[in-house]
N, C-alpha and C. Protein backbone atom coordinates (compact mmCIF):
# COMPACT_ATOMS: atom_id res chain seq x y z
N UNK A 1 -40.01 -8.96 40.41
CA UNK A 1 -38.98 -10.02 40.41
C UNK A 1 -38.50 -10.32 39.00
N UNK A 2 -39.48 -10.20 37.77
CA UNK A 2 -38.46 -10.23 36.84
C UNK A 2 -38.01 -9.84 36.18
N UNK A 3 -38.84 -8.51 36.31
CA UNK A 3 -38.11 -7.04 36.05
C UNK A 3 -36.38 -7.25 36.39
N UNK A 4 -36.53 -7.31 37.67
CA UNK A 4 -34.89 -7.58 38.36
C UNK A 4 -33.93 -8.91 37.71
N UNK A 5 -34.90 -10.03 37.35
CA UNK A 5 -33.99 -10.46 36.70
C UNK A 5 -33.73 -10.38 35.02
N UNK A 6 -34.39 -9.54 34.85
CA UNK A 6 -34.48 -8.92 33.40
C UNK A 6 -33.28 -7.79 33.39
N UNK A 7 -33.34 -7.08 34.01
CA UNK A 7 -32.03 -6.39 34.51
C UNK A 7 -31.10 -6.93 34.82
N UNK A 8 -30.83 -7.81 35.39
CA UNK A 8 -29.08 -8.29 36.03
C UNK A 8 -29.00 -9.31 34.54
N UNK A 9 -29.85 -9.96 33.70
CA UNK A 9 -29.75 -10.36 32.66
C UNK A 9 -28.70 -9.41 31.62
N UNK A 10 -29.73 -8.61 31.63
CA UNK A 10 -29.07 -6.93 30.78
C UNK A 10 -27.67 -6.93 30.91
N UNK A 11 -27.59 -6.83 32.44
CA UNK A 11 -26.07 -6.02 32.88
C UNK A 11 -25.08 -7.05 32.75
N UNK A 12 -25.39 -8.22 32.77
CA UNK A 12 -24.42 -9.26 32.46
C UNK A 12 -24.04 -9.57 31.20
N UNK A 13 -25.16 -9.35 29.97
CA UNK A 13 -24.62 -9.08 28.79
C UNK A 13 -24.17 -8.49 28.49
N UNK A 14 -23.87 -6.77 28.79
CA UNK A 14 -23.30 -5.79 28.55
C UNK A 14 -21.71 -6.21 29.03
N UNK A 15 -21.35 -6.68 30.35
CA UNK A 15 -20.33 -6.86 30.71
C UNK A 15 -19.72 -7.60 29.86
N UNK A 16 -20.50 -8.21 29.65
CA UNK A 16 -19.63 -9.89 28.25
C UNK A 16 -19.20 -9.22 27.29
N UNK A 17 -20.11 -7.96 27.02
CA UNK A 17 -19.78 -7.65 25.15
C UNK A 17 -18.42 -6.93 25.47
N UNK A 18 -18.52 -6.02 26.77
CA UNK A 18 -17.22 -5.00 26.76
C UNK A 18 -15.94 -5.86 27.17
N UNK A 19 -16.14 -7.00 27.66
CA UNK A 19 -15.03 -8.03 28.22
C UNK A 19 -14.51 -8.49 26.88
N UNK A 20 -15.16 -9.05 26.18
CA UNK A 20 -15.20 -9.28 24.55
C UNK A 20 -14.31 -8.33 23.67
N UNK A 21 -14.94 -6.97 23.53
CA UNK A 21 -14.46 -6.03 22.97
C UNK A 21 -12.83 -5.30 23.54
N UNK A 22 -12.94 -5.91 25.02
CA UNK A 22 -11.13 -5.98 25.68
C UNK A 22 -10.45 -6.86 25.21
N UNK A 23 -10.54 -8.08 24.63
CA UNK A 23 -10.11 -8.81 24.70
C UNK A 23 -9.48 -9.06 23.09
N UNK A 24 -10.47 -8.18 22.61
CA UNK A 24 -10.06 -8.25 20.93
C UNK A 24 -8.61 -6.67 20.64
N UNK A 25 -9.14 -5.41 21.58
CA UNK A 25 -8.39 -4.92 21.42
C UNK A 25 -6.95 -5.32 22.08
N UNK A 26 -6.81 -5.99 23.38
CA UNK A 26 -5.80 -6.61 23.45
C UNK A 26 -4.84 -7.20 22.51
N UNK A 27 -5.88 -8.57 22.16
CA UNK A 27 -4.95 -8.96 21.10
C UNK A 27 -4.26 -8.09 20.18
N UNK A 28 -4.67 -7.16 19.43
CA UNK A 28 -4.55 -6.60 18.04
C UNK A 28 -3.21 -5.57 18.93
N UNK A 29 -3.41 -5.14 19.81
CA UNK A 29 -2.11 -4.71 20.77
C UNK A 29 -0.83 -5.94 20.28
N UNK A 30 -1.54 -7.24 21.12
CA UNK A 30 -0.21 -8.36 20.82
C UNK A 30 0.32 -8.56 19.52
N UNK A 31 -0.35 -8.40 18.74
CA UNK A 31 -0.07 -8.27 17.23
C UNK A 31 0.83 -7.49 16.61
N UNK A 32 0.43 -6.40 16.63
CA UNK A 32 0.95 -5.17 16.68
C UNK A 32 2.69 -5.19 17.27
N UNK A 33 2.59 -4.99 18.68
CA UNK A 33 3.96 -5.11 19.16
C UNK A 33 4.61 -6.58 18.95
N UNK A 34 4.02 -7.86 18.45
CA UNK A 34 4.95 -9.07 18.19
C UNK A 34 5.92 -8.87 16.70
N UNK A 35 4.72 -7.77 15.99
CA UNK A 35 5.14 -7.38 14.75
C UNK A 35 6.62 -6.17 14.33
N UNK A 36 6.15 -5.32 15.44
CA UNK A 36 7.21 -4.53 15.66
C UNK A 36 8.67 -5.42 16.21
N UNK A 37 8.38 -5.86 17.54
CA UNK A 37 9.50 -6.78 18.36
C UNK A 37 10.37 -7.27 17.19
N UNK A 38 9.51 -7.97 16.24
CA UNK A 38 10.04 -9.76 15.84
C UNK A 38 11.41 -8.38 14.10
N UNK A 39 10.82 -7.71 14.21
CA UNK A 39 11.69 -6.36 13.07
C UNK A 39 13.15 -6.02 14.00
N UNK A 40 13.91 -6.14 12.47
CA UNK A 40 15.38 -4.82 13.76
C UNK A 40 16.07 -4.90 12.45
N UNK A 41 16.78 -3.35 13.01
CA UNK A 41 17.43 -2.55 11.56
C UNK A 41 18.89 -2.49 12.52
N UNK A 42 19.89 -2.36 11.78
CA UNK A 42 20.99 -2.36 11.59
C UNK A 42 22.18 -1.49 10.72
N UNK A 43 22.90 -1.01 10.75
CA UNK A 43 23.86 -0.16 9.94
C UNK A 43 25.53 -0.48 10.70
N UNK A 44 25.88 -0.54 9.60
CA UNK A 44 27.31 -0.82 10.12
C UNK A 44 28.49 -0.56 8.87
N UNK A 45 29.57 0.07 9.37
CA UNK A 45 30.55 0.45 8.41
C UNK A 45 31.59 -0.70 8.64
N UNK A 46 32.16 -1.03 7.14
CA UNK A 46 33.19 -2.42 7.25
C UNK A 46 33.95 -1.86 6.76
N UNK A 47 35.50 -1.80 7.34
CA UNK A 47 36.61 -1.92 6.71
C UNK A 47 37.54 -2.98 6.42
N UNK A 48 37.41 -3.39 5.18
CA UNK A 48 38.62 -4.73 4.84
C UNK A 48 40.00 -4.14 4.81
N UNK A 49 40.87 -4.76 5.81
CA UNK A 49 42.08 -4.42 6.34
C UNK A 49 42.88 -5.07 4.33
N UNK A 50 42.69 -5.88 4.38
CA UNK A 50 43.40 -6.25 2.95
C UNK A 50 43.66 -5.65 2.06
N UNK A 51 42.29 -4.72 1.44
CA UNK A 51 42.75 -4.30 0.46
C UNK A 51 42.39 -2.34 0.67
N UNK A 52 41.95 -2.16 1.90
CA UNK A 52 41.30 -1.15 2.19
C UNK A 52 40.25 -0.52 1.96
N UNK A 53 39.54 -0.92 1.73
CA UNK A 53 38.40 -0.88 1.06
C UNK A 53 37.35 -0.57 2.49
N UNK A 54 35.79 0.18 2.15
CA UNK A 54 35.62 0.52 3.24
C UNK A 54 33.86 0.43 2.54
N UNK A 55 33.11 -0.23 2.88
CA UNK A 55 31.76 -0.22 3.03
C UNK A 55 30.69 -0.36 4.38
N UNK A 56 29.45 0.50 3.75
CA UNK A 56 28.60 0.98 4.90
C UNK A 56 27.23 -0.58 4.35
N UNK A 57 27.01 -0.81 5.34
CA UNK A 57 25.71 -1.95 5.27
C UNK A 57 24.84 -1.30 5.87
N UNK A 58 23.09 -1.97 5.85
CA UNK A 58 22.17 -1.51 6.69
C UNK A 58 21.32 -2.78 6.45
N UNK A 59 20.68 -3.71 7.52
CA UNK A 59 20.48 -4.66 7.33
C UNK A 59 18.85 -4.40 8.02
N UNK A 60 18.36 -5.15 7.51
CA UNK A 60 16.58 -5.32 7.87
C UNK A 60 16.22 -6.63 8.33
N UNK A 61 15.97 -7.22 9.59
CA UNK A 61 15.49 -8.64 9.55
C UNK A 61 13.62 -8.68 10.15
N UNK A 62 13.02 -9.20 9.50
CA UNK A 62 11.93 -9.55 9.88
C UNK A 62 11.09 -10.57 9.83
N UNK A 63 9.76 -11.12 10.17
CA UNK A 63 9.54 -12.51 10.02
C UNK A 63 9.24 -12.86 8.80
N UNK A 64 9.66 -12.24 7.86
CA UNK A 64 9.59 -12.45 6.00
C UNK A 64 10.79 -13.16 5.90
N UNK A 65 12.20 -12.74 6.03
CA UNK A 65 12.96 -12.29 5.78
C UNK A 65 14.02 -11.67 5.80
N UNK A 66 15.65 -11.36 5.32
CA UNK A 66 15.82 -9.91 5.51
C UNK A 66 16.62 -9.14 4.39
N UNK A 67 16.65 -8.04 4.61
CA UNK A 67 16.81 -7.33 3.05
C UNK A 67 18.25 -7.00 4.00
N UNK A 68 19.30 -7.18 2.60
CA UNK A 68 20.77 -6.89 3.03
C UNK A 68 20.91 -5.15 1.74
N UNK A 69 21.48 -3.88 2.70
CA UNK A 69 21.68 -2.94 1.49
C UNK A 69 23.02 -2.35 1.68
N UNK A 70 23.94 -2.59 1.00
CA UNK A 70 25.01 -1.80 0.53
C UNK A 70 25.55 -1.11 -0.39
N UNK A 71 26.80 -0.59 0.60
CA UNK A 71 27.50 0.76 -0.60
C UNK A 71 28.85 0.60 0.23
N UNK A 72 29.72 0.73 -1.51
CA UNK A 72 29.66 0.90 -2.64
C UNK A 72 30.06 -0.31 -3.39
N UNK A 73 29.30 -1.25 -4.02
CA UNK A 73 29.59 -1.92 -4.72
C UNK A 73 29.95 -2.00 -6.54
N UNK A 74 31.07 -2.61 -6.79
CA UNK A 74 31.61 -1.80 -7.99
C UNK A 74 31.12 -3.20 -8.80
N UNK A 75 30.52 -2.56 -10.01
CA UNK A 75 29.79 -3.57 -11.06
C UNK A 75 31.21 -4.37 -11.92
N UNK A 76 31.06 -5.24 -12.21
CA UNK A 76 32.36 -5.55 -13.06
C UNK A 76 31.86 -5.13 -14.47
N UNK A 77 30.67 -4.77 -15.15
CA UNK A 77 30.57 -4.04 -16.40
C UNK A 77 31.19 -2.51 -16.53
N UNK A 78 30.77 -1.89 -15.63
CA UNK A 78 30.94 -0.48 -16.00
C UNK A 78 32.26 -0.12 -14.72
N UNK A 79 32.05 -1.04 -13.62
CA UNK A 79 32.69 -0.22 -12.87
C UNK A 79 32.15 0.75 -11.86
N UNK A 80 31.13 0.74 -11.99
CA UNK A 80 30.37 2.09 -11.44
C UNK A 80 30.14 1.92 -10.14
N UNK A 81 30.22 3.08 -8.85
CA UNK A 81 29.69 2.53 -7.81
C UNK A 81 28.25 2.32 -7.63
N UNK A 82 27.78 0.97 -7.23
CA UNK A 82 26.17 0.71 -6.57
C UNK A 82 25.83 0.71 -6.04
N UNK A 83 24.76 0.87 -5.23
CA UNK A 83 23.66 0.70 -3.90
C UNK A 83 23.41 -0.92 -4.50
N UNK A 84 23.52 -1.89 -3.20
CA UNK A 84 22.95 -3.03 -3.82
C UNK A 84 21.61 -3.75 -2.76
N UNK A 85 20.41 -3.76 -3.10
CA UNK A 85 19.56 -4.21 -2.24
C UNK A 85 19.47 -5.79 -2.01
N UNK A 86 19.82 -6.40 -1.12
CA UNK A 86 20.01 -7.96 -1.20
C UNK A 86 18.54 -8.55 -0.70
N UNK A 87 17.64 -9.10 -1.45
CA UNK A 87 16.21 -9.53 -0.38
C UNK A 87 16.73 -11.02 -0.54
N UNK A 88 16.46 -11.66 0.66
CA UNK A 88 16.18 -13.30 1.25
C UNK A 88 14.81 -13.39 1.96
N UNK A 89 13.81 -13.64 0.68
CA UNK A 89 12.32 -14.23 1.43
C UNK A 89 12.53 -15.44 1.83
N UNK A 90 11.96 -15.70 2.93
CA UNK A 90 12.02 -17.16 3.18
C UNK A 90 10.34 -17.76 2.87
N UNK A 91 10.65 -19.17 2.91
CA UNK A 91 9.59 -19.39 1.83
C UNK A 91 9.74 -21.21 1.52
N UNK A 92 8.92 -21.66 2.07
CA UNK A 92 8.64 -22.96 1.93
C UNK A 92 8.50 -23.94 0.40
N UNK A 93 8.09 -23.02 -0.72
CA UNK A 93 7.80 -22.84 -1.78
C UNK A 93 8.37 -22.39 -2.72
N UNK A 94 8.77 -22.90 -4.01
CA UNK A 94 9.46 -21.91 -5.20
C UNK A 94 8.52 -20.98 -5.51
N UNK A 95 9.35 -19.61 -5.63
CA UNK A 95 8.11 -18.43 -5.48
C UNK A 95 8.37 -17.68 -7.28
N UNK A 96 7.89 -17.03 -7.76
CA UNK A 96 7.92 -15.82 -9.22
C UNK A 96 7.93 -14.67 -8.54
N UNK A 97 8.31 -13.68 -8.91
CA UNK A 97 8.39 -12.38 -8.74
C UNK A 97 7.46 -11.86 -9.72
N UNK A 98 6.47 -10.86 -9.05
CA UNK A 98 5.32 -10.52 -9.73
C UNK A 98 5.76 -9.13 -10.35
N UNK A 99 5.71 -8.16 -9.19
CA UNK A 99 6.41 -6.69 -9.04
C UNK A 99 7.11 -6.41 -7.64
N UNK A 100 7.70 -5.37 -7.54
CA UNK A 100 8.57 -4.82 -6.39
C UNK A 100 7.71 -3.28 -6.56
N UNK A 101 8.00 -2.84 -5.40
CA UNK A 101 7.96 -1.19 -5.35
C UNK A 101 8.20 -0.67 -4.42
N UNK A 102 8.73 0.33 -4.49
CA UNK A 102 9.06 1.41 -3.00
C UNK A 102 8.72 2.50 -2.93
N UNK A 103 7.75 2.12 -1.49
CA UNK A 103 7.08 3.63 -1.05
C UNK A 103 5.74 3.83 -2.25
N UNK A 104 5.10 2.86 -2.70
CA UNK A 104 4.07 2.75 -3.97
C UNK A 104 5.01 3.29 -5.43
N UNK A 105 6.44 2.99 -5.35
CA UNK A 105 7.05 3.34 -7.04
C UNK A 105 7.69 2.34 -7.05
N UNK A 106 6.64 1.78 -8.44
CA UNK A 106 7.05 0.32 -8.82
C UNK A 106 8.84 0.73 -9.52
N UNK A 107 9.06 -0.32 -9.37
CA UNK A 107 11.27 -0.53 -9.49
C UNK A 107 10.92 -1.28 -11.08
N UNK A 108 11.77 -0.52 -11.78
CA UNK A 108 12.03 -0.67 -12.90
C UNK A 108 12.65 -1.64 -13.47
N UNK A 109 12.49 -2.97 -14.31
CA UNK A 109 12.84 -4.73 -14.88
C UNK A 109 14.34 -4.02 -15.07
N UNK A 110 15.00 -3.10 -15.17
CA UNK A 110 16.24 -2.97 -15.74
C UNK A 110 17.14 -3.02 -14.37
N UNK A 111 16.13 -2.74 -13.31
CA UNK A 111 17.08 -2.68 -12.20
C UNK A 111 17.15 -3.98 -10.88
N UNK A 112 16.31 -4.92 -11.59
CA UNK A 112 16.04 -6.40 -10.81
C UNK A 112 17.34 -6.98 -11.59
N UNK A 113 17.59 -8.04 -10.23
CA UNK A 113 18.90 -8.68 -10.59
C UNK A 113 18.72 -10.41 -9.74
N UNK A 114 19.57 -11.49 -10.64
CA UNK A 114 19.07 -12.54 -10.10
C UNK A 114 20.25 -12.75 -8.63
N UNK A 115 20.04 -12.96 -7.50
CA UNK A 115 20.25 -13.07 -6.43
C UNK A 115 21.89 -14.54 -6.70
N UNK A 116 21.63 -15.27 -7.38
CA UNK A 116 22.48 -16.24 -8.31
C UNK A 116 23.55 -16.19 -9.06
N UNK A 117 23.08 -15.18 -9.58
CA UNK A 117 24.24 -14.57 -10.57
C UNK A 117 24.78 -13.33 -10.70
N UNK A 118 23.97 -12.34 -10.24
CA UNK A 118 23.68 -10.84 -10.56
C UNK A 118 23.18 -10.54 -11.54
N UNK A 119 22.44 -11.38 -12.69
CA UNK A 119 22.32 -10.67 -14.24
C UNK A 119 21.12 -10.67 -13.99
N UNK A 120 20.67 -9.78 -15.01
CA UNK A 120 19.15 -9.48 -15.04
C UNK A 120 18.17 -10.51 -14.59
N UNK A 121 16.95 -10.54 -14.04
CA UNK A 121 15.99 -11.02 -14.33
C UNK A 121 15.28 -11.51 -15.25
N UNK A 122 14.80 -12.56 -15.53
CA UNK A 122 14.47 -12.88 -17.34
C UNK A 122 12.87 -12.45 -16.80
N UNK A 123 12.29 -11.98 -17.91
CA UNK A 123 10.51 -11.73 -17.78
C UNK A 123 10.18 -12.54 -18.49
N UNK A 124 9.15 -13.87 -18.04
CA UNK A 124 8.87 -14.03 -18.72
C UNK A 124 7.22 -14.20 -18.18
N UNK A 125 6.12 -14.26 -19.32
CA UNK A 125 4.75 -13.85 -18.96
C UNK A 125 4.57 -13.34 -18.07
N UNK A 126 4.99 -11.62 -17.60
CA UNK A 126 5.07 -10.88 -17.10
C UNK A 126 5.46 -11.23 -15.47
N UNK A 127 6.19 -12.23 -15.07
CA UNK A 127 6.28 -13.04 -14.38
C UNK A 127 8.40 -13.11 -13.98
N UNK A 128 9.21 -13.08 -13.17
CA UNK A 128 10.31 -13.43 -12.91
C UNK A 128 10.67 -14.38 -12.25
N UNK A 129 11.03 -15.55 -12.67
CA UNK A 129 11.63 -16.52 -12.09
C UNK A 129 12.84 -16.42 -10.99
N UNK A 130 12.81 -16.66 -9.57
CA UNK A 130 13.40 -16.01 -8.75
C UNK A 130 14.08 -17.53 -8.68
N UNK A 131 15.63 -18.34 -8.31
CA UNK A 131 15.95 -19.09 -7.98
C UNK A 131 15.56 -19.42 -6.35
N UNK A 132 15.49 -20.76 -6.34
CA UNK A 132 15.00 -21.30 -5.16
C UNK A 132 15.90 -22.38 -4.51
N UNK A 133 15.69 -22.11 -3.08
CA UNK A 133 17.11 -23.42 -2.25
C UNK A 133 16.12 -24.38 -1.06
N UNK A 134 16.11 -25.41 -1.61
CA UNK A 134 15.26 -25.72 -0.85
C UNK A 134 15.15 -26.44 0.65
N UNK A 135 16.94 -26.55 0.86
CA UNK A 135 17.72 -26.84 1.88
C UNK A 135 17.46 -26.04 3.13
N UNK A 136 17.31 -24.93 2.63
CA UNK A 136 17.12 -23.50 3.62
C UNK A 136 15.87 -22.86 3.16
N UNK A 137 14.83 -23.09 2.61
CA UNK A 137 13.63 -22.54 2.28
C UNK A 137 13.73 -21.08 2.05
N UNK A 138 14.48 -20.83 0.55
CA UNK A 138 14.38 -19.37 0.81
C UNK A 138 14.34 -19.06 -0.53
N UNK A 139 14.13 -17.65 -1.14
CA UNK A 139 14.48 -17.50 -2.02
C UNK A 139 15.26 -15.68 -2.25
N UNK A 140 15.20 -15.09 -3.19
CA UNK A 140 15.62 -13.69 -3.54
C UNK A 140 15.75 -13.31 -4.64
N UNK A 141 16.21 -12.00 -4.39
CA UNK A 141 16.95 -10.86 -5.53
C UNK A 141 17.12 -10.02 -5.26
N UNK A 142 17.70 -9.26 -6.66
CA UNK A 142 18.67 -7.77 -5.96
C UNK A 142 18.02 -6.56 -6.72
N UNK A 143 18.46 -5.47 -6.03
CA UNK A 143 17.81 -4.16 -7.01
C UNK A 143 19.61 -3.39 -7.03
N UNK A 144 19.91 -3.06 -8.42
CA UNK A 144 21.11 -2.74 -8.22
C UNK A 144 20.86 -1.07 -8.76
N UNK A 145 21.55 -0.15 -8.17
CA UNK A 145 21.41 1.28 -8.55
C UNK A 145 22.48 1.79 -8.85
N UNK A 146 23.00 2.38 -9.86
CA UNK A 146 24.51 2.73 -9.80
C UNK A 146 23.77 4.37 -9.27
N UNK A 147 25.05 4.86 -8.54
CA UNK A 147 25.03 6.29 -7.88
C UNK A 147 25.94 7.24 -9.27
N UNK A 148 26.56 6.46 -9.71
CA UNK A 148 27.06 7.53 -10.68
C UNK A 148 26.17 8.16 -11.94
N UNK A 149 25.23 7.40 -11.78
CA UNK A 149 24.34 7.96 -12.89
C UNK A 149 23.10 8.51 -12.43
N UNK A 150 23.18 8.38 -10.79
CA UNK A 150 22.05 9.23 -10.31
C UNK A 150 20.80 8.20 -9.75
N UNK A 151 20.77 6.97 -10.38
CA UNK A 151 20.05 5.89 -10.31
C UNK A 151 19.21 5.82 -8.89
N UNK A 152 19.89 6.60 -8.04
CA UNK A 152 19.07 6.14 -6.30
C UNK A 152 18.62 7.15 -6.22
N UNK A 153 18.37 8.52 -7.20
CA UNK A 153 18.23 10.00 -6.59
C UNK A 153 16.75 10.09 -5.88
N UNK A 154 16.11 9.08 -6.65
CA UNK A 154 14.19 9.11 -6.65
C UNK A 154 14.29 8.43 -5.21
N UNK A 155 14.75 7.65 -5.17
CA UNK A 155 14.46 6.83 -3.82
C UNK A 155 15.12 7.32 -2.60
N UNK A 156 16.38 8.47 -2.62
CA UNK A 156 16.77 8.62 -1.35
C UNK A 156 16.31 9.73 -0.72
N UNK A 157 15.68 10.63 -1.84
CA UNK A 157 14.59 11.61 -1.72
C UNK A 157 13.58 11.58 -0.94
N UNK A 158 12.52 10.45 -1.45
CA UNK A 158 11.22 9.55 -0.26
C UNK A 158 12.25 8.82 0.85
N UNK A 159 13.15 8.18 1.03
CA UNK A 159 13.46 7.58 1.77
C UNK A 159 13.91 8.63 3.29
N UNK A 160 14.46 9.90 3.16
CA UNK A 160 14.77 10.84 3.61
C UNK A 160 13.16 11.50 4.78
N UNK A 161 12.18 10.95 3.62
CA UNK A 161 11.12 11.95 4.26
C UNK A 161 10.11 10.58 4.51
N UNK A 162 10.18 9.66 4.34
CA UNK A 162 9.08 8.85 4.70
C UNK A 162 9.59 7.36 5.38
N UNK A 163 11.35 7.52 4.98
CA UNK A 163 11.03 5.67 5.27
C UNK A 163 11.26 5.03 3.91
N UNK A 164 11.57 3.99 4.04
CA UNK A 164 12.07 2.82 3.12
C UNK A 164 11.02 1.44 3.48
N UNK A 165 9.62 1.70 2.77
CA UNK A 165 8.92 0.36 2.39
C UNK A 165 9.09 -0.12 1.07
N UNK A 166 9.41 -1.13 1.12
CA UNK A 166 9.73 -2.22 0.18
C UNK A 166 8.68 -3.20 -0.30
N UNK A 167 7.57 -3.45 -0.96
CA UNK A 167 6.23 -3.98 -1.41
C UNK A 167 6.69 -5.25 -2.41
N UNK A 168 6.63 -5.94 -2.31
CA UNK A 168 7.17 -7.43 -3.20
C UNK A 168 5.84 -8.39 -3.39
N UNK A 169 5.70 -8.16 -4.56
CA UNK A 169 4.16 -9.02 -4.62
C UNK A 169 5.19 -10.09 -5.50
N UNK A 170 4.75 -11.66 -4.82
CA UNK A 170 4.83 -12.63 -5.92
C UNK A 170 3.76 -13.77 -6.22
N UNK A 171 4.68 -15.08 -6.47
CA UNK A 171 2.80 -16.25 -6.65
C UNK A 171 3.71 -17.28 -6.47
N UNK A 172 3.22 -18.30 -6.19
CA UNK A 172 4.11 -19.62 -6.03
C UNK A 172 3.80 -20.50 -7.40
N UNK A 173 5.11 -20.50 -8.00
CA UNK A 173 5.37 -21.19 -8.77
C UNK A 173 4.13 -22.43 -9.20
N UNK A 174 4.05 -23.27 -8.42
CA UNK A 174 3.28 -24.31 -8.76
C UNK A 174 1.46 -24.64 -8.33
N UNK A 175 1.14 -23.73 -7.30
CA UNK A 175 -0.37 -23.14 -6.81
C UNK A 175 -0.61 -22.15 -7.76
N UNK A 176 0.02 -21.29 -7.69
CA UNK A 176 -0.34 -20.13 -8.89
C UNK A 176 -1.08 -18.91 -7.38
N UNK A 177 -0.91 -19.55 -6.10
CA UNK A 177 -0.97 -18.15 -4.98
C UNK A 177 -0.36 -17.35 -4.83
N UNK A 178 -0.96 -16.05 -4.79
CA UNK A 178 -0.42 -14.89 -4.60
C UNK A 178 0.33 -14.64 -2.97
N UNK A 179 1.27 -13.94 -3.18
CA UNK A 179 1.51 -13.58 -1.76
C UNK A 179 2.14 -11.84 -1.76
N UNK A 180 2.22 -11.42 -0.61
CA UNK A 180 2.49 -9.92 -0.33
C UNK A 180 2.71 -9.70 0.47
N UNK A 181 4.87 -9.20 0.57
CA UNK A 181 5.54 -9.10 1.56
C UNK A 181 6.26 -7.85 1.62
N UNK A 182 6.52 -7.18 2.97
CA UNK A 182 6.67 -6.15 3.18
C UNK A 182 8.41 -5.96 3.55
N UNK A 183 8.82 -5.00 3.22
CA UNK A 183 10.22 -4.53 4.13
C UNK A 183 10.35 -3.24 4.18
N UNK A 184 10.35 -2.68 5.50
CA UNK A 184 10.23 -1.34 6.16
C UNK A 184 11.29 -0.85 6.96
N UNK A 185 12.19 0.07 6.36
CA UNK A 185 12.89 0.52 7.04
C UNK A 185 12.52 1.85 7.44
N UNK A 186 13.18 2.18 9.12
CA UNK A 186 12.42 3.54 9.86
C UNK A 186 13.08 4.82 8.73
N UNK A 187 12.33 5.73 9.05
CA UNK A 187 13.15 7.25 8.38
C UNK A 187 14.67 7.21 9.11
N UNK A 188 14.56 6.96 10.37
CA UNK A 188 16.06 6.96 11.04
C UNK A 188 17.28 6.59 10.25
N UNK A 189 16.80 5.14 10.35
CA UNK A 189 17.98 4.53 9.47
C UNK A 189 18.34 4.60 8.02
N UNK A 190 17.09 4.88 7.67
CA UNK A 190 17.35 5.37 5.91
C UNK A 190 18.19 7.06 5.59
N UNK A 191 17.66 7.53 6.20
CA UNK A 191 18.40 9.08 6.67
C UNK A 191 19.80 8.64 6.84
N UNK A 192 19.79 7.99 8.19
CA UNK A 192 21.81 7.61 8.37
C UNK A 192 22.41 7.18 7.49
N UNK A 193 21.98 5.72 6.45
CA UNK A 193 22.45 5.44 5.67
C UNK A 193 22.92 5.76 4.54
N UNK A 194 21.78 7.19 4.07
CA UNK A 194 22.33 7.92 3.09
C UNK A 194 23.10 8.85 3.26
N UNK A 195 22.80 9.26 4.39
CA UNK A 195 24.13 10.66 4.83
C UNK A 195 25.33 9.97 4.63
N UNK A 196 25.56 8.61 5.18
CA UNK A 196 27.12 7.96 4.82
C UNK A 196 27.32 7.42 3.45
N UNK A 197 26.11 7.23 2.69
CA UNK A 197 26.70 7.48 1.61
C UNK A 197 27.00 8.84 0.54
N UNK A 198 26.58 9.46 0.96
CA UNK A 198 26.60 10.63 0.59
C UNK A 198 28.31 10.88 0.96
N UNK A 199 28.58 10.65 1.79
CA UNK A 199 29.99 11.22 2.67
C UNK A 199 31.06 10.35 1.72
N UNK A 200 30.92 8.88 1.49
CA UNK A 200 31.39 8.13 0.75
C UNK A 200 31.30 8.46 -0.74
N UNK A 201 30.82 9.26 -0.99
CA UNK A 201 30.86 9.82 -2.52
C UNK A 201 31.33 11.23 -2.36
N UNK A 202 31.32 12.04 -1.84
CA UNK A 202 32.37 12.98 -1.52
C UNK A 202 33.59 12.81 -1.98
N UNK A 203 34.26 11.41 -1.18
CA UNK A 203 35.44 11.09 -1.90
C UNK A 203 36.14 10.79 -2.81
């Protein structure tokens, strides 16, 4: 007799642990696909009837955020056409910009831009002051590439064969916490986007 209930003891713990162990892989399922769901990419070609002018967008929204990227934007210094990466973190908090990188290649201080103005980023204690709105809890910046000088060649290269991740480490201004946010675009859309720009520089 208690052999037997030494056994149905057994078998009822075993059931718990594997009910347990369903229940965790479940979740990490819900996770997973809330993470995917709550993402969506976008591409779209604009033509301004006004002046004729004709640009390609590709837009990223996710629960960060979303990164706005176009072509061809013409610099008022040089003139040159740009790739322009638009990020809007949202963000309860005035945030610093620590580093950026894509695909693990950190983006170069010459090519950060203030979201405000367009002009550089100021460094200061290795640190970028990102402007903050606190109406709409958000903040940003830009990565600007001119194509005439080749500036996107590194990135449309990986982007072609892997995808467009975007790595943005910053700290909040006044905690001094770190944070680390992602933007991932599929190979799909990074592929399309450059083939049309590619086609757009043809011309």
């Amino acid at each position: 007799m208690v052999i037997l209930k030494l056994l149905i003891v057994s078998y009822i713990t075993r059931l718990g642990i594997m009910f347990l162990n369903f229940i965790l892989m479940l979740t990490f399922v819900i996770f997973s696909c809330s993470d995917s769901v709550l993402a969506s990419e976008e591409i779209e070609i604009l033509h301004n009837v006004n002046d004729g002018t004709v640009c390609v967008k590709m837009v990223l929204n996710n629960k960060s955020g979303l990164v706005h990227v176009s072509y061809p934007y013409r610099h008022e210094k040089d003139n040159g056409r740009h790739i322009i990466f638009d990020f809007d973190i949202l963000t309860g908090k005035p945030l610093n910009l620590l580093k950026v990188a894509f695909n693990g290649i950190p983006v170069e201080h010459k090519y950060l831009r203030s979201s405000y103005d367009g002009k550089q980023l100021e460094l200061n204690y290795k640190q970028y002051f990102l402007p903050f709105d606190d109406s709409i809890d958000k903040t940003g910046f830009l990565i600007h590439l001119n194509t005439e000088l080749g500036e996107h060649l590194g990135l449309l290269e990986v982007a072609r064969n892997e995808g467009l991740r975007f790595d943005v480490e910053c700290v909040e201004r006044d905690s001094g916490v770190k944070r680390n946010i992602s933007f991932s675009f599929s190979i799909d859309s990074a592929q399309k986007f450059f083939d049309i720009v590619d086609k757009f520089r043809a011309y």
